[in-house]
Protein backbone atom coordinates (compact mmCIF):
# COMPACT_ATOMS: atom_id res chain seq x y z
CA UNK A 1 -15.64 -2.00 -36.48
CA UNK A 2 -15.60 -2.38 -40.12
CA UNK A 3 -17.04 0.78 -42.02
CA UNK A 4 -20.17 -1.37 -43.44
CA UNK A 5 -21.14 -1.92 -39.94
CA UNK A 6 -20.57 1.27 -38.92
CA UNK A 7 -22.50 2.98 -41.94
CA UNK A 8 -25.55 0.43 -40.50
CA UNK A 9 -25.66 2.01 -37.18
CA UNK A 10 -25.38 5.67 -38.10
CA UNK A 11 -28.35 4.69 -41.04
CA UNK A 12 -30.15 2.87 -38.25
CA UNK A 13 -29.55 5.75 -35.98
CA UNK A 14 -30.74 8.65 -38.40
CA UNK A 15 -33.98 7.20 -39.53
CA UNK A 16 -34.70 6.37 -35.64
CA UNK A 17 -33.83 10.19 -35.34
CA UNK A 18 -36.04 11.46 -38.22
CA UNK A 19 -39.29 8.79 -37.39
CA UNK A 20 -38.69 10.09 -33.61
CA UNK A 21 -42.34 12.13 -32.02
CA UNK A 22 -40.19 13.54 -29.24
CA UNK A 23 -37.56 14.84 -31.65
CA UNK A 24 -40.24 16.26 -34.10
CA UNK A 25 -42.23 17.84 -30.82
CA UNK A 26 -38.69 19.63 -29.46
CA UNK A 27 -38.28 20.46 -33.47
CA UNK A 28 -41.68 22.08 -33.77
CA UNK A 29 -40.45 24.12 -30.17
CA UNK A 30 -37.37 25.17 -31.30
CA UNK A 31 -38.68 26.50 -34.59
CA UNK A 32 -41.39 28.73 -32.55
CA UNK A 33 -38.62 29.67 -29.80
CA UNK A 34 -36.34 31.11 -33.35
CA UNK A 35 -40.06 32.77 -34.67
CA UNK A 36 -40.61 34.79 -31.46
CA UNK A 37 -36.71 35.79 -31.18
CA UNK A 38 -37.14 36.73 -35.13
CA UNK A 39 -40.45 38.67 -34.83
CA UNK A 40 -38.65 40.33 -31.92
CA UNK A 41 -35.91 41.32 -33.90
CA UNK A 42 -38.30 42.97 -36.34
CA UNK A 43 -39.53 44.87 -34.13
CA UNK A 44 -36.10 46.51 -33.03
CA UNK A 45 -35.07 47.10 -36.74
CA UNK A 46 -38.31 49.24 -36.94
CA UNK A 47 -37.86 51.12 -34.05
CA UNK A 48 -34.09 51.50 -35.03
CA UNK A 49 -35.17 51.85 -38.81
CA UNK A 50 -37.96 55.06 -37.26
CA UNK A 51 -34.71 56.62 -35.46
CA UNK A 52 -32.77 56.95 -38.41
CA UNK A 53 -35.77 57.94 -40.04
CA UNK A 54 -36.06 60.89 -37.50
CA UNK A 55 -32.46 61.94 -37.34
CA UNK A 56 -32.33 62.35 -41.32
CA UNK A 57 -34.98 64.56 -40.96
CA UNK A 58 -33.15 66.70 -38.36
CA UNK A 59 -30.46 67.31 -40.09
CA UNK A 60 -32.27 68.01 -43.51
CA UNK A 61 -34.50 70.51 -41.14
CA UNK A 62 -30.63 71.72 -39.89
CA UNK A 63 -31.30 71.18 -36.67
CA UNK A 64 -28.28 69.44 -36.24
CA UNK A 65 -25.83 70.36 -38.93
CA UNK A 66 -22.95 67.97 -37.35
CA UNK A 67 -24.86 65.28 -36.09
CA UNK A 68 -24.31 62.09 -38.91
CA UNK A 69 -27.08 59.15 -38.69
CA UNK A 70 -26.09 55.17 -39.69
CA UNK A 71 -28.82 53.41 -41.07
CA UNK A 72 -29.53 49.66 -39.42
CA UNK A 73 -29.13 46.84 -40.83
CA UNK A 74 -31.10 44.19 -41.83
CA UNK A 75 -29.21 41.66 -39.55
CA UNK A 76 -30.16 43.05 -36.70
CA UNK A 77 -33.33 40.99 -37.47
CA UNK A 78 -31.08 37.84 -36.78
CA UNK A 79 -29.35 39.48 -34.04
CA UNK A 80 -31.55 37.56 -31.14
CA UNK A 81 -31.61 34.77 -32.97
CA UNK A 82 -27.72 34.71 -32.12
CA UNK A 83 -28.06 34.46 -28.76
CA UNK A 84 -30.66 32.41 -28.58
CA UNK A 85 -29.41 29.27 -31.19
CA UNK A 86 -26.75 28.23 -29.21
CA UNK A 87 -28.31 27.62 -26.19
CA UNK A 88 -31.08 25.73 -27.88
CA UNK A 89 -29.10 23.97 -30.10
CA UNK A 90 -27.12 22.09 -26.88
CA UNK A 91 -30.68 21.54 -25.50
CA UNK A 92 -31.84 19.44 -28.60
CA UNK A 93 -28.58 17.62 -28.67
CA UNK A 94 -29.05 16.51 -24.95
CA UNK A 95 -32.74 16.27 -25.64
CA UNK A 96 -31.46 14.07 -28.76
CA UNK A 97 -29.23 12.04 -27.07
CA UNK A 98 -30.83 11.23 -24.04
CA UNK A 99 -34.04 9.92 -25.87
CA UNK A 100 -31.41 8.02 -28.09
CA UNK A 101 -29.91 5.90 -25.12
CA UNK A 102 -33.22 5.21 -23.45
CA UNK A 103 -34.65 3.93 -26.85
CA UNK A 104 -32.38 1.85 -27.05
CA UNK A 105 -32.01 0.37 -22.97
CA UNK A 106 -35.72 -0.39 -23.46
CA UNK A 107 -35.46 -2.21 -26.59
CA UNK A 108 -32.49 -4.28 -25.48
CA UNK A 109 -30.31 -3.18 -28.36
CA UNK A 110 -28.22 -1.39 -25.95
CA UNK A 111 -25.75 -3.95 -25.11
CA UNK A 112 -25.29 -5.33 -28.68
CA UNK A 113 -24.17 -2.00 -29.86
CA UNK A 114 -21.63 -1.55 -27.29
């Protein structure tokens, strides 16, 4: 296949992609699925952040002279998000795909590309 015909297709392909309602719907999903696993995250870098918060004032109070505290970082905001992007990631890529061959069996088009 000649690289003219080949940009055609994967032009063809793309705009199909980006016009798609399915693949703006599993989008709009996987956009709230990363909000939730964010907001969650928040919510253990305050109750991490509040820990710290509490040991420094332990030692300053000497309670614990040898005791050292580590502050959190930011990223654990993201940390969920880790887990959670790779799993959702392969379902849009099936999700893509499989709406991708169907489109085209029920248009016909399926036989002239391969």
């Amino acid at each position: 296949m000649e690289a003219k015909g080949l940009f055609n297709v994967a032009k063809k392909e793309f705009i199909d992609h980006i016009t798609s309602r399915k693949i703006i719907l599993i989008l709009a999903l996987f956009l709230i699925v990363l909000a939730i696993a964010m907001h969650q995250g928040i919510g253990d870098y305050n109750k991490r952040l509040a820990s710290y918060k509490e040991q420094i004032s332990q030692i300053e109070e000497g309670k614990h002279k040898y005791m050292s505290a580590e502050k959190p970082s930011i990223l654990f905001i993201f940390q969920r998000m880790r887990w959670q992007m790779p799993l959702l990631g392969a379902i849009l890529a099936i999700a893509m795909g499989f709406d991708l061959i169907t489109r085209e069996k029920e248009s016909r088009a399926l036989k002239s590309l391969l």
